[in-house]
Protein backbone atom coordinates (compact mmCIF):
# COMPACT_ATOMS: atom_id res chain seq x y z
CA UNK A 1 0.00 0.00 0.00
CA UNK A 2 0.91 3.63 -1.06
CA UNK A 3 2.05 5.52 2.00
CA UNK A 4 1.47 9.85 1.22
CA UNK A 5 4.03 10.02 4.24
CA UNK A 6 6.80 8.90 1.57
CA UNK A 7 5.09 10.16 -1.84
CA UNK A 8 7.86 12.22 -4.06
CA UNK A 9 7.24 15.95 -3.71
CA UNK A 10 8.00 17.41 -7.15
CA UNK A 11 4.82 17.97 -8.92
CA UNK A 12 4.34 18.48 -12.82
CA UNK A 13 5.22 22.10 -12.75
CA UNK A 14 7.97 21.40 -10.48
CA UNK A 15 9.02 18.61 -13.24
CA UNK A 16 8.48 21.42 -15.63
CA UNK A 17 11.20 23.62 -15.43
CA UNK A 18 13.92 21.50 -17.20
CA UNK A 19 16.19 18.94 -16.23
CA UNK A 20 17.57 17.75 -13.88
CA UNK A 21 14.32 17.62 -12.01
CA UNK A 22 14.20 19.67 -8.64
CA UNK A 23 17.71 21.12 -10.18
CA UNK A 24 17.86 22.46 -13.88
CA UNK A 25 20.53 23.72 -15.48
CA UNK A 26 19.21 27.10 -16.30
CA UNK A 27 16.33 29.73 -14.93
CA UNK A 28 13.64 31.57 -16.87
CA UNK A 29 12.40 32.58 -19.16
CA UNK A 30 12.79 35.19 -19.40
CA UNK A 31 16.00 35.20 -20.58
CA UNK A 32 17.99 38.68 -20.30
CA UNK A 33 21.11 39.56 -22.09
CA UNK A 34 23.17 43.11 -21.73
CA UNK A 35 25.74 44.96 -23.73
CA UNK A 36 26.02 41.99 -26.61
CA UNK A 37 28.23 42.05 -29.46
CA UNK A 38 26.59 40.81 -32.39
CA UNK A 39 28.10 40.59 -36.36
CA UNK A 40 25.90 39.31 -39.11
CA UNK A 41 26.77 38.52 -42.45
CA UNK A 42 24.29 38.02 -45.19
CA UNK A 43 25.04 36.05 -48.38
CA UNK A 44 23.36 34.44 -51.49
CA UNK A 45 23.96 30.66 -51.00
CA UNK A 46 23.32 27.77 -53.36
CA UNK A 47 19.65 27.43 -53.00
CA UNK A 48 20.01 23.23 -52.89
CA UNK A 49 21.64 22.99 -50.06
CA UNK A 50 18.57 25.39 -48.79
CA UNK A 51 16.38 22.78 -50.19
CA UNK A 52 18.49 19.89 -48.73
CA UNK A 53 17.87 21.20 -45.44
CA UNK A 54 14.07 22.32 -45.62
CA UNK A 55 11.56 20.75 -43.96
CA UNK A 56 8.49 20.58 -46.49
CA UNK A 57 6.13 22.66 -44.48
CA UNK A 58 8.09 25.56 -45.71
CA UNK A 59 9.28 27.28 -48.92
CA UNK A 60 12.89 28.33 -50.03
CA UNK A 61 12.81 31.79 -50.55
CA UNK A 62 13.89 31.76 -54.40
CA UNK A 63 16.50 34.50 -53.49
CA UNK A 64 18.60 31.67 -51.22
CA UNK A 65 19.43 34.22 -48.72
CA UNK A 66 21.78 32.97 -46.14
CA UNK A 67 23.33 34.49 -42.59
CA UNK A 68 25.40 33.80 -40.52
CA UNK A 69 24.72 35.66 -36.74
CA UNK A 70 27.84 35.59 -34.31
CA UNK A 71 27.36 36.48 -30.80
CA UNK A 72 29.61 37.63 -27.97
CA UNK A 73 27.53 37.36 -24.89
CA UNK A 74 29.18 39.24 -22.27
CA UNK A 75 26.54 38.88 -19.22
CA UNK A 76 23.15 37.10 -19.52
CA UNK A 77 21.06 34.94 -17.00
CA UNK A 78 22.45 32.23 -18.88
CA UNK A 79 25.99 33.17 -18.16
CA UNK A 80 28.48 34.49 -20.65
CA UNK A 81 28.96 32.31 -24.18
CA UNK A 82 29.73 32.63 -27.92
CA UNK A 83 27.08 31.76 -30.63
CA UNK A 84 27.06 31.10 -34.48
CA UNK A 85 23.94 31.05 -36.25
CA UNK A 86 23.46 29.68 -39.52
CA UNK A 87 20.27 30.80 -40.89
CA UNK A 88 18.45 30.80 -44.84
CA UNK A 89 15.01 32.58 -45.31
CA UNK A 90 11.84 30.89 -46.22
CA UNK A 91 7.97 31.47 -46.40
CA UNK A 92 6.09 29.44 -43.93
CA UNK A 93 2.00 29.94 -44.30
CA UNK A 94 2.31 33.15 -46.62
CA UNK A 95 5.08 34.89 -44.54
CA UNK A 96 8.54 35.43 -44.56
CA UNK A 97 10.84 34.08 -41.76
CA UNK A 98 14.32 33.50 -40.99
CA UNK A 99 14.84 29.10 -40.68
CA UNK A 100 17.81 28.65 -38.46
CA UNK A 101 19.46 25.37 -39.43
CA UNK A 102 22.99 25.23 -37.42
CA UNK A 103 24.06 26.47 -33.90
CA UNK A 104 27.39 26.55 -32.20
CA UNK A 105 27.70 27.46 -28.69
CA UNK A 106 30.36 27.23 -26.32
CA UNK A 107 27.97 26.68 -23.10
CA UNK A 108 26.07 23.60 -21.33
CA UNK A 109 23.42 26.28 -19.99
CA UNK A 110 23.03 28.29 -23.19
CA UNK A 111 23.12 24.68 -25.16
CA UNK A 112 20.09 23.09 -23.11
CA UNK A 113 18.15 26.54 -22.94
CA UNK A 114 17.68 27.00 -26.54
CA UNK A 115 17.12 23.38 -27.48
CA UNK A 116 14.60 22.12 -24.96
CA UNK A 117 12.68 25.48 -24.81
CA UNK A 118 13.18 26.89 -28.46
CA UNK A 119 14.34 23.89 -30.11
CA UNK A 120 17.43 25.34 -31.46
CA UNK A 121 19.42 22.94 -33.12
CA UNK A 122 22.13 23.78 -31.12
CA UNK A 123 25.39 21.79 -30.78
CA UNK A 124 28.37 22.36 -28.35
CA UNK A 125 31.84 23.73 -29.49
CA UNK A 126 34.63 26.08 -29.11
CA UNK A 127 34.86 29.72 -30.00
CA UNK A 128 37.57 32.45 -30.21
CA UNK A 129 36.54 36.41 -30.73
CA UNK A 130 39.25 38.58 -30.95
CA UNK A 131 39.66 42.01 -31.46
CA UNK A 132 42.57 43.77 -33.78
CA UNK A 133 43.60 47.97 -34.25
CA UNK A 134 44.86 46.13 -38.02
CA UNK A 135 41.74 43.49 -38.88
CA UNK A 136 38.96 44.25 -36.31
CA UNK A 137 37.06 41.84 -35.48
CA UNK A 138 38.13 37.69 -36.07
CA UNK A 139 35.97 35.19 -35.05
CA UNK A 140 35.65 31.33 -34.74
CA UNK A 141 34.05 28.60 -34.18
CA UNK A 142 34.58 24.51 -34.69
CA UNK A 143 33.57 21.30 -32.91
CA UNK A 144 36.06 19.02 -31.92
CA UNK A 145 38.62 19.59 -34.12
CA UNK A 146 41.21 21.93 -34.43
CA UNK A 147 40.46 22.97 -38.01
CA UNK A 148 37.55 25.88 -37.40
CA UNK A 149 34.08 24.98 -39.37
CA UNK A 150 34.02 28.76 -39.89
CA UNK A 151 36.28 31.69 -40.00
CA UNK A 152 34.98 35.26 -40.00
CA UNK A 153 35.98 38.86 -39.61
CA UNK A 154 34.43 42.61 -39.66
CA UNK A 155 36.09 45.68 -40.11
CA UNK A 156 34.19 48.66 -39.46
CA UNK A 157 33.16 51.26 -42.11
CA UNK A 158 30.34 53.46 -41.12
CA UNK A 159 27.90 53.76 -38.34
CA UNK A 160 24.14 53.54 -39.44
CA UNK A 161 21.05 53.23 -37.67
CA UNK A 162 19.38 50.05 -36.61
CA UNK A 163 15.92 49.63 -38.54
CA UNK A 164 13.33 47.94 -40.04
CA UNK A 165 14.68 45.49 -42.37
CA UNK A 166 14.61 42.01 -43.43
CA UNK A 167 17.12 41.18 -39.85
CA UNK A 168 13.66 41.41 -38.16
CA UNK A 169 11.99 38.63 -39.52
CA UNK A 170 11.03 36.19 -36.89
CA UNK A 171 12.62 32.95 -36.52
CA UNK A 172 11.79 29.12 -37.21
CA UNK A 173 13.67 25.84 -36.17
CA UNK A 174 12.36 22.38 -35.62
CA UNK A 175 12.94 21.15 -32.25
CA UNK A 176 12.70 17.16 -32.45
CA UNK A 177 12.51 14.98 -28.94
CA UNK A 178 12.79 11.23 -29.91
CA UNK A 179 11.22 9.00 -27.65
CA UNK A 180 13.65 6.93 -26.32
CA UNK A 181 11.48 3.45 -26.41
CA UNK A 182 10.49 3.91 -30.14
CA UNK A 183 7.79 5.04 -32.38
CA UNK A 184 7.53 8.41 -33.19
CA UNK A 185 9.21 11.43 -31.81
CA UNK A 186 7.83 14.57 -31.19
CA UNK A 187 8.44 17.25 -33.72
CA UNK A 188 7.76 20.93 -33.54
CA UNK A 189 8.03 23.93 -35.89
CA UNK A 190 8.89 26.57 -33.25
CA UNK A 191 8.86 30.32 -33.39
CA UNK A 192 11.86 31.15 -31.19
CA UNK A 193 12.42 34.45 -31.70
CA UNK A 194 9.60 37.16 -32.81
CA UNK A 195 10.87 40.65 -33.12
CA UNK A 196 7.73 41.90 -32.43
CA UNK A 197 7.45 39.90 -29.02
CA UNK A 198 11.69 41.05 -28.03
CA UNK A 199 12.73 43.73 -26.47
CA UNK A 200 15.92 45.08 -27.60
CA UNK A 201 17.23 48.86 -26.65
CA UNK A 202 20.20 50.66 -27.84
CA UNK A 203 21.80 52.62 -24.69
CA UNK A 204 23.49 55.68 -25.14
CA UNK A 205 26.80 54.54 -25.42
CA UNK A 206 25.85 51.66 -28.27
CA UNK A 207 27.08 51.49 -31.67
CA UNK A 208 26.28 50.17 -35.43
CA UNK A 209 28.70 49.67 -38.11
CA UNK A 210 28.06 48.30 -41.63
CA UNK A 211 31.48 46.80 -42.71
CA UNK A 212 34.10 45.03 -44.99
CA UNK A 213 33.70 41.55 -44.02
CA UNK A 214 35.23 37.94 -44.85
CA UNK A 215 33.96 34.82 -44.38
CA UNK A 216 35.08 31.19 -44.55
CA UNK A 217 34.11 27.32 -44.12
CA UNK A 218 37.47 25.97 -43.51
CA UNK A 219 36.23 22.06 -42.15
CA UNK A 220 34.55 19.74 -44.41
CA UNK A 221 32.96 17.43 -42.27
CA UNK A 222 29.80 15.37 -42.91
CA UNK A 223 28.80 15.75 -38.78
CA UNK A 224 29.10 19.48 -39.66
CA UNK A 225 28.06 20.53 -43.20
CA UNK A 226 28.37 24.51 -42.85
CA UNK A 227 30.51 24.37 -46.14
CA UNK A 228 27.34 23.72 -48.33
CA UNK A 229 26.02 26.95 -47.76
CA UNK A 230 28.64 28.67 -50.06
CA UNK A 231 29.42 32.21 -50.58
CA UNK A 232 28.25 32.88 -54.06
CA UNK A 233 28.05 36.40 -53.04
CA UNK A 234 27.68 38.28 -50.50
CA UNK A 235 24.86 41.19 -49.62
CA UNK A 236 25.74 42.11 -46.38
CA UNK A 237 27.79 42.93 -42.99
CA UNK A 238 27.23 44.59 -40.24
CA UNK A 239 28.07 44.74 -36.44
CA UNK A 240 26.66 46.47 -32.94
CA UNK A 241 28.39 46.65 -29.65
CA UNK A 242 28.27 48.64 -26.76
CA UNK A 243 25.37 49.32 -24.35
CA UNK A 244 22.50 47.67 -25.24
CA UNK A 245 19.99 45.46 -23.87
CA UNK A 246 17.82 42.64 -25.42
CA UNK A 247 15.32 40.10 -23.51
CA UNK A 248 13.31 37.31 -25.19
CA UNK A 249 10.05 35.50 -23.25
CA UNK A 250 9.11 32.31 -24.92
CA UNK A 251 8.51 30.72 -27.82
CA UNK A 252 5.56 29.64 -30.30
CA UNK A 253 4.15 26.61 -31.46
CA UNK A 254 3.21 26.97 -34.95
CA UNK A 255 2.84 23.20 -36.25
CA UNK A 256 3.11 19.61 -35.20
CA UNK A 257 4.29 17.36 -37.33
């Protein structure tokens, strides 16, 4: 016979906050991140390796837009970390979006956040972001081995003025959870990021620079197929630094596979 003297404690929304349960590895959401560095470069790509990667709810957009967002997190309730996102835009439903394929971080906290409550495809790697008075900005990332999957740098050129543009398209990933016993997994088209939902504030002291950028897939690796997205040419670069402020809530269902 059940004895309620001995009965677990942790209820479902105890359960609910993450893993481990009664101790997860991160807090929120929100999540809250202050004076970021952020470069993104903006490319046309070879639109079959958009199509390789698409899940068939969605449309390439015939343009085969690609970017690439780098992050320097210097403070954030999920602690400080690197990012790389690898991103190509579609049309999902009659609108446009940003699909975000790839992730590199460089942090266990950062890595579990944005899979199991945005379903990021994240992975975990290594990252280097350095800072030059002769090439500005040089950036890394890889996995494992020593030869970086990419290789990026920004020089700045000329301040403008953040705006309305085609960087504030909302996001969509797929967040998959496989069952562990068979049959089928759960699969999710998430909205992690809405512009419209963020909050993001230049402070007085932040800064905007379109620039004179490189870029570079150095690995070819079948684990991590960044390379496919090629550089047929590129559209775009531009950084921000400085004070600023950005916080994101949660994300959005929008189909169930």
């Amino acid at each position: 016979m059940k004895s309620s003297a001995l009965s677990g404690r942790l209820q479902k929304n105890d359960l609910a906050r993450g893993m481990p349960s009664g101790d997860p590895i991160f807090s929120g959401p929100p999540f809250h991140w202050q004076n970021l560095e952020r470069v993104v470069l903006t490319w046309q790509t070879d639109i079959e390796a958009c199509l390789h990667i698409c899940p068939d709810c969605m449309e390439v957009d015939s343009s085969a837009t690609a970017r690439l967002v780098l992050y320097n997190f210097h403070l954030c309730t999920l602690g400080p970390y690197h990012e790389a996102s690898l991103q190509f835009k579609v049309n999902f439903e009659g609108n446009p979006y940003w699909f975000e394929c790839k992730n590199l971080v460089d942090s266990d906290i950062a890595f579990a956040a944005g899979r199991e409550l945005f379903g990021i495809p994240k992975k975990m790697g290594w990252a280097t972001w350095e800072k030059s008075s002769v090439s500005g900005i040089n950036i890394e990332f890889g996995r494992g081995s020593k030869v970086p999957i990419l290789s990026a740098a920004f020089q700045c050129q000329a301040p403008f003025t953040l705006g309305a543009n085609d960087e504030n398209l909302p996001s969509l990933s797929v967040r998959v959870i496989p069952t562990g016993v068979g049959g089928d997994p759960e699969i999710l088209v998430f909205s992690g990021f809405d512009p419209a939902k963020a909050t993001f504030r230049m402070g007085a002291d932040g800064y905007a620079y379109k620039g004179l950028c490189s870029l570079a897939f150095q690995a070819r690796s079948l684990l991590d197929p960044w390379h496919e997205f090629t550089v047929i040419k590129m559209l775009d670069s531009e950084y921000i630094g400085g004070s600023n402020y950005l916080t994101v809530g949660t994300g959005e269902v929008v189909k169930k596979y």
